[in-house]
N, C-alpha and C. Protein backbone atom coordinates (compact mmCIF):
# COMPACT_ATOMS: atom_id res chain seq x y z
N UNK A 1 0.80 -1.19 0.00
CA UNK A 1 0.00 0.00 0.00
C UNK A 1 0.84 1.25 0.00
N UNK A 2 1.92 1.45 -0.20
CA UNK A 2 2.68 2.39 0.04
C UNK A 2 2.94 2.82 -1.66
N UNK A 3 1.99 3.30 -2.16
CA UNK A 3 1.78 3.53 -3.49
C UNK A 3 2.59 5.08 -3.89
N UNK A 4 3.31 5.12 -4.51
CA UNK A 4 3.71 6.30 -4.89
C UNK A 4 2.62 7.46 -5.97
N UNK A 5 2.34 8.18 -5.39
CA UNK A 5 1.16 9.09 -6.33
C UNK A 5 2.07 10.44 -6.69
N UNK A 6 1.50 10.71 -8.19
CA UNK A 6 2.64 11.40 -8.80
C UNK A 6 1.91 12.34 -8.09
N UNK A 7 2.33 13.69 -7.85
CA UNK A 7 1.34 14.68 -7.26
C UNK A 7 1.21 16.17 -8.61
N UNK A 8 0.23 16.71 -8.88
CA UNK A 8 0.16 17.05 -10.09
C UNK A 8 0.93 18.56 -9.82
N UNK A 9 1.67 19.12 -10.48
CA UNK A 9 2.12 20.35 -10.11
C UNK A 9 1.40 21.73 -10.65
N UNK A 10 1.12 22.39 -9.64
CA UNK A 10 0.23 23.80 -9.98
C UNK A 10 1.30 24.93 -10.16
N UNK A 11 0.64 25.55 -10.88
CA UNK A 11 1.38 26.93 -11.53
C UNK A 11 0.62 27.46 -12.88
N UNK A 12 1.25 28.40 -13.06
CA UNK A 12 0.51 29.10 -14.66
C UNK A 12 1.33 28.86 -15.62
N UNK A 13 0.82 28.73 -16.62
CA UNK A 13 1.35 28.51 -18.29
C UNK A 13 2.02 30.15 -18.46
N UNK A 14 3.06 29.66 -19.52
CA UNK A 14 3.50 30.90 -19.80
C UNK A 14 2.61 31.70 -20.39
N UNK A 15 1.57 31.43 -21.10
CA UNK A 15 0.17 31.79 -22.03
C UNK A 15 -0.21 32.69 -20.83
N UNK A 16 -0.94 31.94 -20.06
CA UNK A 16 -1.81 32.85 -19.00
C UNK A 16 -0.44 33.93 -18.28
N UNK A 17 0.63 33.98 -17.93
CA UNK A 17 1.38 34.75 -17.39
C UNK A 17 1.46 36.33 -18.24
N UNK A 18 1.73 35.81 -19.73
CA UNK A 18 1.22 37.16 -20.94
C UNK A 18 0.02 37.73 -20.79
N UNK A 19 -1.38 37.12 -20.65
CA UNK A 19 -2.38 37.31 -20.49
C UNK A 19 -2.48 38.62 -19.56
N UNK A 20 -2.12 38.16 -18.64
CA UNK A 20 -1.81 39.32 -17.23
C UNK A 20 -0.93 40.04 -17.14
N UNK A 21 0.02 40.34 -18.24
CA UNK A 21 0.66 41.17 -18.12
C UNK A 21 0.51 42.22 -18.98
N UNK A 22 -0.18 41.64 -20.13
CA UNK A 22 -1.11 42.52 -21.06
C UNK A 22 -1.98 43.12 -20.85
N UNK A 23 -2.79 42.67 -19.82
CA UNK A 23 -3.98 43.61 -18.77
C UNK A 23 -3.25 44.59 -17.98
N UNK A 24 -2.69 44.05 -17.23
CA UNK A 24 -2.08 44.85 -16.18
C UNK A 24 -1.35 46.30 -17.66
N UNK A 25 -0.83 46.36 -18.16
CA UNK A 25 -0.18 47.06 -18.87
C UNK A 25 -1.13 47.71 -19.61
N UNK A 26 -2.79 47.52 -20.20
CA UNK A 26 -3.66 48.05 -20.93
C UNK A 26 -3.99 48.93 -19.25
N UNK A 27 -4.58 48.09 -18.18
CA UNK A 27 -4.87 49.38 -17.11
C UNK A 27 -3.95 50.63 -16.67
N UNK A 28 -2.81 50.15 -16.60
CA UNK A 28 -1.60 51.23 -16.28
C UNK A 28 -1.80 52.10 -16.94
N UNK A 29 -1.74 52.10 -18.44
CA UNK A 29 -1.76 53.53 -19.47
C UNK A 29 -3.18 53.93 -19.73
N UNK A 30 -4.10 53.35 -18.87
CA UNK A 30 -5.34 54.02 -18.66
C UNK A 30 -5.46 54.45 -17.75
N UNK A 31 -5.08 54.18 -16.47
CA UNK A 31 -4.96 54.83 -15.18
C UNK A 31 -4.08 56.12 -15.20
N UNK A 32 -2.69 55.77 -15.99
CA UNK A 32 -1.98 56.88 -15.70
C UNK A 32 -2.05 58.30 -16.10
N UNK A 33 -2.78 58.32 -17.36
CA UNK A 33 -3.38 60.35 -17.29
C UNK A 33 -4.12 60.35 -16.22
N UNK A 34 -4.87 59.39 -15.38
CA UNK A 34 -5.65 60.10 -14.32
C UNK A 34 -5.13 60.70 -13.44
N UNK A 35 -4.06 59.93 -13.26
CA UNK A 35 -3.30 60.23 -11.82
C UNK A 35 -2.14 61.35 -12.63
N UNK A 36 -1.82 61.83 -13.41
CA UNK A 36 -0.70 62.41 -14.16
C UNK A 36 -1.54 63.83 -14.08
N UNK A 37 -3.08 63.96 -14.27
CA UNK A 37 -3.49 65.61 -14.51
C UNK A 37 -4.11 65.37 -12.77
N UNK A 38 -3.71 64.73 -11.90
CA UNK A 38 -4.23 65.22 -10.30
C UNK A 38 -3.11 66.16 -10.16
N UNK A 39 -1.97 66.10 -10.32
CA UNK A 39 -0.59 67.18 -9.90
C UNK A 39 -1.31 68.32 -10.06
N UNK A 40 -2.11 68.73 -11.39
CA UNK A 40 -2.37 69.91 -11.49
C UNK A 40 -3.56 70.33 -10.64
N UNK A 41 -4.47 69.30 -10.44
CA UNK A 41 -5.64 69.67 -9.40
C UNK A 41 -5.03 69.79 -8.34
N UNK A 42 -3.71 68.88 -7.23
CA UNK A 42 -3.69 69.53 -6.18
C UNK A 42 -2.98 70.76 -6.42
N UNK A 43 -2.24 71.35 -7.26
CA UNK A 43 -1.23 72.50 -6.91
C UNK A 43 -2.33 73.48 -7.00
N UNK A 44 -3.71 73.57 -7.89
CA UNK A 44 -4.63 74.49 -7.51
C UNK A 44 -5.17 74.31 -6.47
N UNK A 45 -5.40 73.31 -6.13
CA UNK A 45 -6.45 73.68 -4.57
C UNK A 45 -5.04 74.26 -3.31
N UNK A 46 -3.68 73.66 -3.38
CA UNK A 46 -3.04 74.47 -2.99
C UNK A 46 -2.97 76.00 -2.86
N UNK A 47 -3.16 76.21 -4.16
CA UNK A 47 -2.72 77.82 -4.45
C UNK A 47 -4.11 78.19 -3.97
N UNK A 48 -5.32 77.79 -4.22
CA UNK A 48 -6.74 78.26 -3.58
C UNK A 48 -6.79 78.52 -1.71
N UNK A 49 -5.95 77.23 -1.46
CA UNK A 49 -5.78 77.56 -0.18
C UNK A 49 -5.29 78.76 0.70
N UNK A 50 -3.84 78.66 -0.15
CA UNK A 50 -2.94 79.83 0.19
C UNK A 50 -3.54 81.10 -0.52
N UNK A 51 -4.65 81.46 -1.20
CA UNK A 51 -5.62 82.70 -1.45
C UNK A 51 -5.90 82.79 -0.25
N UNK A 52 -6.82 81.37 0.27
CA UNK A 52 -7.58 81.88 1.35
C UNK A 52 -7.18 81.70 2.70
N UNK A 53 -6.33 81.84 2.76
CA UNK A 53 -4.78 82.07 3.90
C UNK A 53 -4.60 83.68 3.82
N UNK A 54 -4.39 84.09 2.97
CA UNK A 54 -3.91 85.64 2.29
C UNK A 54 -5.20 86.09 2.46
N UNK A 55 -6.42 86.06 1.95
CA UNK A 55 -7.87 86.49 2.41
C UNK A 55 -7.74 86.79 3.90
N UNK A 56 -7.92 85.61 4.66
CA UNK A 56 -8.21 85.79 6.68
C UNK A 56 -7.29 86.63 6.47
N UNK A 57 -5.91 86.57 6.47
CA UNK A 57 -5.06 87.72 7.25
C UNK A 57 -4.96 88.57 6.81
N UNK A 58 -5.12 88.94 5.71
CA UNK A 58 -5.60 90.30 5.40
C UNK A 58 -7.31 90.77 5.81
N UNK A 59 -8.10 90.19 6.20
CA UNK A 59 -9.26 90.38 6.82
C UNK A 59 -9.22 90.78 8.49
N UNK A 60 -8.46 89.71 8.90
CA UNK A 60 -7.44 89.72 10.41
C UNK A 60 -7.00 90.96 10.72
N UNK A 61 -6.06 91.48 10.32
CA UNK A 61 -5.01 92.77 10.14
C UNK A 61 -5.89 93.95 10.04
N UNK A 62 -6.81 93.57 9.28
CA UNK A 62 -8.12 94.83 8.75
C UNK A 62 -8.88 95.13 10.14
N UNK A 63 -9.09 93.89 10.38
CA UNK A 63 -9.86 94.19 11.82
C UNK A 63 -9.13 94.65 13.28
N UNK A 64 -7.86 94.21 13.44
CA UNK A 64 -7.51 94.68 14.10
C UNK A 64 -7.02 96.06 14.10
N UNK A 65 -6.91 96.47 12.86
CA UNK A 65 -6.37 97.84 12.52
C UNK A 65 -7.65 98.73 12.91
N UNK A 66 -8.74 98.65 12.37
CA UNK A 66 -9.92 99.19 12.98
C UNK A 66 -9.88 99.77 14.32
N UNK A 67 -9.88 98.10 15.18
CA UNK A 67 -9.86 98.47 16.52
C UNK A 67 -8.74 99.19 17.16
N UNK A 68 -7.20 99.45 16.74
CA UNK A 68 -6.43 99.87 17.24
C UNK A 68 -5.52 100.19 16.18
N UNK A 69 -5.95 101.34 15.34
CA UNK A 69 -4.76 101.83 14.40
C UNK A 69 -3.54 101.86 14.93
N UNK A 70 -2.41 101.51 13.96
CA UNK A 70 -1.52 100.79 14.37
C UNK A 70 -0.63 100.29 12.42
N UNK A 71 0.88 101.13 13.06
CA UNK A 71 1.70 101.22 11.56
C UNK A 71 2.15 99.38 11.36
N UNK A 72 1.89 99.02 12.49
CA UNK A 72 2.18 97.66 12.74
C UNK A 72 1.29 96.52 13.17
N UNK A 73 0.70 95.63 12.92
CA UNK A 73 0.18 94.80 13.60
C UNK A 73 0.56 93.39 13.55
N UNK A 74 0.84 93.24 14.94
CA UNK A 74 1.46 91.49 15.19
C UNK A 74 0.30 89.92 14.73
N UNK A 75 0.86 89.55 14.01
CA UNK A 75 0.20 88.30 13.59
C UNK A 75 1.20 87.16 13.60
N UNK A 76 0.50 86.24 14.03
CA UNK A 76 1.91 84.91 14.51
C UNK A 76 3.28 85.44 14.72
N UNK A 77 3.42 86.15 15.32
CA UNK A 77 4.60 86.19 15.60
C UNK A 77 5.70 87.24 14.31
N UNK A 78 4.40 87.53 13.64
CA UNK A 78 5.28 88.29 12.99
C UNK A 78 4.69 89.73 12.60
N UNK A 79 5.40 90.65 12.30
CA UNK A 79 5.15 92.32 12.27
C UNK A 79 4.45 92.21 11.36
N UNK A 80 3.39 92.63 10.59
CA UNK A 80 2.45 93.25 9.45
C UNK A 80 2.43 94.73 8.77
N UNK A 81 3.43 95.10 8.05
CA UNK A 81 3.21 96.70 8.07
C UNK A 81 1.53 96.96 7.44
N UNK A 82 0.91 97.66 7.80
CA UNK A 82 -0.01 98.17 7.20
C UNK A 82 0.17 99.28 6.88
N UNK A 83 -1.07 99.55 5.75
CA UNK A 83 -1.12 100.65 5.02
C UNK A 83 -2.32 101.58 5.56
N UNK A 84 -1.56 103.20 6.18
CA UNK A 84 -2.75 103.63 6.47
C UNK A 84 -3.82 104.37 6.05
N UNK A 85 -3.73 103.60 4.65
CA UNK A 85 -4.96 105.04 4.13
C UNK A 85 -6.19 103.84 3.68
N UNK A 86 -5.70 102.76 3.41
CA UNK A 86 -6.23 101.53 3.09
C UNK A 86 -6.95 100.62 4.41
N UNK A 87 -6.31 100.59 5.59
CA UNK A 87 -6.43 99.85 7.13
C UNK A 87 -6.58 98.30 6.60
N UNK A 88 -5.36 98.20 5.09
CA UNK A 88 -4.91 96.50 4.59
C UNK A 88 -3.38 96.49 5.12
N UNK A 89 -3.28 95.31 4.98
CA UNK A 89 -1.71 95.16 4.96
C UNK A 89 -0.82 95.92 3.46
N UNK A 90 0.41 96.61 3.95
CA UNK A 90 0.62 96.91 2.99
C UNK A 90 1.85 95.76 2.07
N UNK A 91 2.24 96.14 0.95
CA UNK A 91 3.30 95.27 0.46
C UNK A 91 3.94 96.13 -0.78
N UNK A 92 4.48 97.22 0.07
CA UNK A 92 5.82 98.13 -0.53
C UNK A 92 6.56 97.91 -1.13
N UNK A 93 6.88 97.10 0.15
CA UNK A 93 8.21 96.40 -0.15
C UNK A 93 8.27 94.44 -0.35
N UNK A 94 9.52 93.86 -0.51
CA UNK A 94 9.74 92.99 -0.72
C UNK A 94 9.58 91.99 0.64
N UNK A 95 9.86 92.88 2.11
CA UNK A 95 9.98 93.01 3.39
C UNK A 95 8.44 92.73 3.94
N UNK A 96 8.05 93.34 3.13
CA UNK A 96 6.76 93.79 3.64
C UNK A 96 5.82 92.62 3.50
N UNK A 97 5.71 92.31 1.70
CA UNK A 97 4.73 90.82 1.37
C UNK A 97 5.56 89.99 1.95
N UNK A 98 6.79 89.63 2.30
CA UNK A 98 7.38 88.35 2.72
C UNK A 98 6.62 87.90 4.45
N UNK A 99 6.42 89.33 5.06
CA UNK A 99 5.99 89.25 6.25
C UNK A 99 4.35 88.69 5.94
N UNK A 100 3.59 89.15 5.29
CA UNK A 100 2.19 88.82 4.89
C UNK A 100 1.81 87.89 4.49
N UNK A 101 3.29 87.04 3.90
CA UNK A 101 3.00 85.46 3.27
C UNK A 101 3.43 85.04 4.74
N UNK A 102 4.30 84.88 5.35
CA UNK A 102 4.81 84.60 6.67
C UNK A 102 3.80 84.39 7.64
N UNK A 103 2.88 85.54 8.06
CA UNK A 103 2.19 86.00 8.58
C UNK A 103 0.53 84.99 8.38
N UNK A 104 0.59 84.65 7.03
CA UNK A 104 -0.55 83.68 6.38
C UNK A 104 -0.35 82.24 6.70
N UNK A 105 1.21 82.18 6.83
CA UNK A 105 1.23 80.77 7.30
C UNK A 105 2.03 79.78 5.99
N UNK A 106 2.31 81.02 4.91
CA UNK A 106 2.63 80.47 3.59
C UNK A 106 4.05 80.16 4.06
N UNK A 107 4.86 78.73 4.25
CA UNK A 107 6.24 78.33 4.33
C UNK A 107 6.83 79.16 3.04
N UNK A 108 8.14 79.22 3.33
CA UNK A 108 9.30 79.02 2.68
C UNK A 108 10.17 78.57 2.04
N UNK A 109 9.87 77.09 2.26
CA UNK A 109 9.79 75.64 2.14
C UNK A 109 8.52 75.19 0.86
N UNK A 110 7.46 75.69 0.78
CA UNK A 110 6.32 75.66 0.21
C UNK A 110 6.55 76.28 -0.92
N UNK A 111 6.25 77.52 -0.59
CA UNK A 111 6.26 78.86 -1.89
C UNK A 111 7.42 79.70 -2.07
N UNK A 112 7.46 80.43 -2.70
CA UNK A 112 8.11 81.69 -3.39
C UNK A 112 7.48 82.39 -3.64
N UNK A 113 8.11 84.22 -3.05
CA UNK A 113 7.19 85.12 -3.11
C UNK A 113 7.77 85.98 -4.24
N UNK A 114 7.41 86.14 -5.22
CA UNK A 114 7.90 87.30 -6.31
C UNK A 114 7.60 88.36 -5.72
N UNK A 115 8.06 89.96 -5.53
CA UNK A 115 7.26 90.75 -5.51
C UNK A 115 7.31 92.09 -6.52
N UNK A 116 8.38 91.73 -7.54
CA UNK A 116 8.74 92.73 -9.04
C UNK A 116 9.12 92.30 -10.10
N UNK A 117 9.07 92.42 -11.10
CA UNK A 117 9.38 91.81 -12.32
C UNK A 117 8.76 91.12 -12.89
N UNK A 118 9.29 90.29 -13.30
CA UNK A 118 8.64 89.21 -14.48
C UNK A 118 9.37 88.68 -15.74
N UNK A 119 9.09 87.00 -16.11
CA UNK A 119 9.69 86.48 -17.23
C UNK A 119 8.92 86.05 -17.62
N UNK A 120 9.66 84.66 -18.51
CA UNK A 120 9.17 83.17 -19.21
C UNK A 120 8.64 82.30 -17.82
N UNK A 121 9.38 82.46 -17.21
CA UNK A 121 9.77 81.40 -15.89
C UNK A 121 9.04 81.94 -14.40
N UNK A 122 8.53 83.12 -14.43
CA UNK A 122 8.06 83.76 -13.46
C UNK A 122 6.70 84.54 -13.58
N UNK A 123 5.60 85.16 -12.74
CA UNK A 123 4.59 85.75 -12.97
C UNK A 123 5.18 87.27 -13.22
N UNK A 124 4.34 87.86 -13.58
CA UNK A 124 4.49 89.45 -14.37
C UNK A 124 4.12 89.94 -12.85
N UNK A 125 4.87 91.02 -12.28
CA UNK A 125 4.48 91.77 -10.65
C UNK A 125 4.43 93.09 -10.95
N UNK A 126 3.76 94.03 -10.68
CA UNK A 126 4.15 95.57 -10.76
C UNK A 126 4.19 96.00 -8.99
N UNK A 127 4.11 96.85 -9.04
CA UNK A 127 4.66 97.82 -8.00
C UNK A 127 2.87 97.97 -7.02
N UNK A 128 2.95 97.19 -5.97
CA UNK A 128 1.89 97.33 -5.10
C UNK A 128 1.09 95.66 -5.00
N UNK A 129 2.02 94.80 -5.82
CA UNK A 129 1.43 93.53 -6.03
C UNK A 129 2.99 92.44 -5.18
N UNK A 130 2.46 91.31 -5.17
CA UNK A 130 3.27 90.27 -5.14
C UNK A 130 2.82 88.55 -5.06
N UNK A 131 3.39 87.91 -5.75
CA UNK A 131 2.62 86.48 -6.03
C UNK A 131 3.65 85.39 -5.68
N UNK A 132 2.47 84.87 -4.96
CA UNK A 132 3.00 83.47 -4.50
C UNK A 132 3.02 81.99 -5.64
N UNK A 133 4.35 82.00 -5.48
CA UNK A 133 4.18 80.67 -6.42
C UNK A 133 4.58 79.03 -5.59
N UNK A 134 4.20 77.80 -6.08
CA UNK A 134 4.48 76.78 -5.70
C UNK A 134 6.23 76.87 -5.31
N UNK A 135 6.78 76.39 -4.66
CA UNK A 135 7.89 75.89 -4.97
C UNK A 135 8.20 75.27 -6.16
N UNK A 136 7.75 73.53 -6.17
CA UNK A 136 7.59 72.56 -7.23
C UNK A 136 7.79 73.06 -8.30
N UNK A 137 7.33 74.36 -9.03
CA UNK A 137 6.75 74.54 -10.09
C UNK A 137 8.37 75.85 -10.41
N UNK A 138 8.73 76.10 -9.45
CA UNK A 138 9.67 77.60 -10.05
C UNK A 138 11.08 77.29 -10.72
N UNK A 139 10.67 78.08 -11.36
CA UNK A 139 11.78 77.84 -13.10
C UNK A 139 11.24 77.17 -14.23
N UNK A 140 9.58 76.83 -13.80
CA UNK A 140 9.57 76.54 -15.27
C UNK A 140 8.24 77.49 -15.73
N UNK A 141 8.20 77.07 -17.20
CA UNK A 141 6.81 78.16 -17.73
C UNK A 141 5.57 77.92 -17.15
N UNK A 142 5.51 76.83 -16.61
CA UNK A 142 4.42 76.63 -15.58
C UNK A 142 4.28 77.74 -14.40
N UNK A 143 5.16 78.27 -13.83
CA UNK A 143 5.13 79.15 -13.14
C UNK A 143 4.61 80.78 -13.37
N UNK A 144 4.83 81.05 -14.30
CA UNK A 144 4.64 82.30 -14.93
C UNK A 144 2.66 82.19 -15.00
N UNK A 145 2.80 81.00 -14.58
CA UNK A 145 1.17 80.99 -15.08
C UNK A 145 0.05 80.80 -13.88
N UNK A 146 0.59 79.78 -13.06
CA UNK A 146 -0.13 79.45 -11.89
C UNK A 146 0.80 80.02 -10.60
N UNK A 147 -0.11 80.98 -10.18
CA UNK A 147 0.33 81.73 -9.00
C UNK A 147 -0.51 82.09 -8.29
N UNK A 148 -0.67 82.87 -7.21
CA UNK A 148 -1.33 83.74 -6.33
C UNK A 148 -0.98 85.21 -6.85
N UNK A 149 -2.22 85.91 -6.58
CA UNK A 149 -1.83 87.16 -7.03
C UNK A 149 -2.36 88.02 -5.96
N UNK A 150 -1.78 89.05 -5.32
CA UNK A 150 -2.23 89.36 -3.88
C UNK A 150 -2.16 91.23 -4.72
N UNK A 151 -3.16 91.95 -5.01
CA UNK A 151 -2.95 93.52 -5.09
C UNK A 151 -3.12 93.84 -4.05
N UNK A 152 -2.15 94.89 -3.01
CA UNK A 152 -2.61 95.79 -2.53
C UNK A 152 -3.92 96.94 -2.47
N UNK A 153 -4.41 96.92 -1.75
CA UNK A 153 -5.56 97.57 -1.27
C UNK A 153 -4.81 99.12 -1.44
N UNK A 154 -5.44 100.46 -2.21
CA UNK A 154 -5.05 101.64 -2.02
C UNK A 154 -6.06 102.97 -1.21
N UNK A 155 -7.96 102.39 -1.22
CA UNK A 155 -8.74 103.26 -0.92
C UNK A 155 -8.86 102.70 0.26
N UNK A 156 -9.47 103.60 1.06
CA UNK A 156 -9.98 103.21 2.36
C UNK A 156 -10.85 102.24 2.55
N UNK A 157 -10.60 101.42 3.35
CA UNK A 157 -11.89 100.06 3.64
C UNK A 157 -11.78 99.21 2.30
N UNK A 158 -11.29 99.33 0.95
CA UNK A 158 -11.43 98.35 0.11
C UNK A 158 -10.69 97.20 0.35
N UNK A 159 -10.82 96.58 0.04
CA UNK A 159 -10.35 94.97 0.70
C UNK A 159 -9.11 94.90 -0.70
N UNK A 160 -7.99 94.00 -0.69
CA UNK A 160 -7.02 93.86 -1.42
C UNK A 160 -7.53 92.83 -2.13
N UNK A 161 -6.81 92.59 -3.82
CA UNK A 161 -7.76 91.83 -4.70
C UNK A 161 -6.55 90.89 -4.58
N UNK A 162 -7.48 89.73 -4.98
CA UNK A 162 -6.18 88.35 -4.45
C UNK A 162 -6.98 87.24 -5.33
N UNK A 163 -6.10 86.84 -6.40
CA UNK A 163 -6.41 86.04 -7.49
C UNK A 163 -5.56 84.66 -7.59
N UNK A 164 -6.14 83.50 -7.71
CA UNK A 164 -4.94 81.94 -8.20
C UNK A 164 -5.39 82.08 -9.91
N UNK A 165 -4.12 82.08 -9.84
CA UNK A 165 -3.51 81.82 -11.68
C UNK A 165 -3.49 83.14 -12.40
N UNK A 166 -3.60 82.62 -13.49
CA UNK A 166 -3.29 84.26 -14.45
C UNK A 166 -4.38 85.26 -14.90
N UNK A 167 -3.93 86.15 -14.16
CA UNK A 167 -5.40 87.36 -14.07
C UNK A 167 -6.59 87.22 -15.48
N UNK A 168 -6.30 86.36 -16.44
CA UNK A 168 -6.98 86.62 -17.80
C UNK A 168 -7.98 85.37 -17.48
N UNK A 169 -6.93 84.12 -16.66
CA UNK A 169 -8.04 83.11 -16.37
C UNK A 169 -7.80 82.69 -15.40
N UNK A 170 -8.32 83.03 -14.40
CA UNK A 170 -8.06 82.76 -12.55
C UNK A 170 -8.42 81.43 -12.10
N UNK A 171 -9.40 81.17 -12.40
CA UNK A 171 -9.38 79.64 -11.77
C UNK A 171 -9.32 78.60 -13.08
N UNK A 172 -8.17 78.29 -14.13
CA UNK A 172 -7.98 77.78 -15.47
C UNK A 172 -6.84 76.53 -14.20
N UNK A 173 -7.67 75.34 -14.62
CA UNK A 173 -6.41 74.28 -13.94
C UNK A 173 -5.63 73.35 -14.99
N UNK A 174 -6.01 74.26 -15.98
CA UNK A 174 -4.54 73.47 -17.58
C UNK A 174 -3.68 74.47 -16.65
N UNK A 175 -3.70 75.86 -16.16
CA UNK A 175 -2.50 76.59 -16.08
C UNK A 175 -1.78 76.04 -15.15
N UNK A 176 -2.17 75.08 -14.44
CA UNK A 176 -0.93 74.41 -13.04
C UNK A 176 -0.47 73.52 -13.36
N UNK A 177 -1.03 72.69 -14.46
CA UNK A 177 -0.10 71.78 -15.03
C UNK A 177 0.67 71.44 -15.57
């Protein structure tokens, strides 16, 4: 009774091994534009965020300026120059928006603050503006396009205009990609 039984061996044919690798390889290059145009959805809801980061504290600053005019007002830990004909934060200087992105909570580490000039590679800034760009994104033409755009406030009580992406198409999410 000690019968030797061949025992049958399991595994896959080389046939079926192609099979699955031909699937697997038809889903990949269907999956992958999905996941390839999310980069550009998160760097906008990023940059939407950091608007509405730049919104509160410039709303913040407004209100406290109200209650206690003031060439200065402290926010996290950091100075705010304001502007007093406006009772916004101002951004004069280079000093000035760096404190306001600071002040918003926008890292260093995160973004880059332009606050003059302009290229291929960078957003267009004039004099009373400054824009936050991704990190990720600076140095290339992608940048010049998807940014934060923070204007200074110049009349009294008007609130400062603060735009993501390029003033012609503000919320366009081809431009972050």
């Amino acid at each position: 009774m000690n019968k030797s039984i061949k025992a049958a061996q399991g595994g896959f044919t080389l046939i079926e091994l192609i099979v699955v690798i031909v699937i697997l390889g038809i889903l990949a290059a269907t999956a992958l534009p999905k996941f390839a145009s999310l980069s550009g959805e998160a760097r906008l809801a990023s940059l939407n965020a950091a608007k509405g980061s730049l919104s509160a504290t410039s709303a913040m600053t407004h209100g406290k300026y109200l209650v206690a005019p003031s060439a200065t007002i402290a926010v996290e830990g950091t100075n705010v120059t304001m502007n007093t004909t406006s009772g916004y934060p101002s951004t004069a200087s280079a000093a000035q928006a760096n404190a306001l992105a600071a002040a918003a909570g926008l890292s260093t580490a995160d973004y880059t603050v332009y606050t003059t000039g302009g290229s291929g590679t960078r957003p267009t800034v004039v004099a009373g503006q400054f824009a936050v760009v991704p990190n990720s994104i600076i140095n290339t033409a992608t940048a010049a396009k998807c940014f934060v755009l923070y204007t200074s406030s110049t009349a009294a009580n008007t609130p400062p205009t603060i735009t993501v992406g390029s003033p012609t198409n503000p919320t366009a999410v081809k431009d972050c990609e």
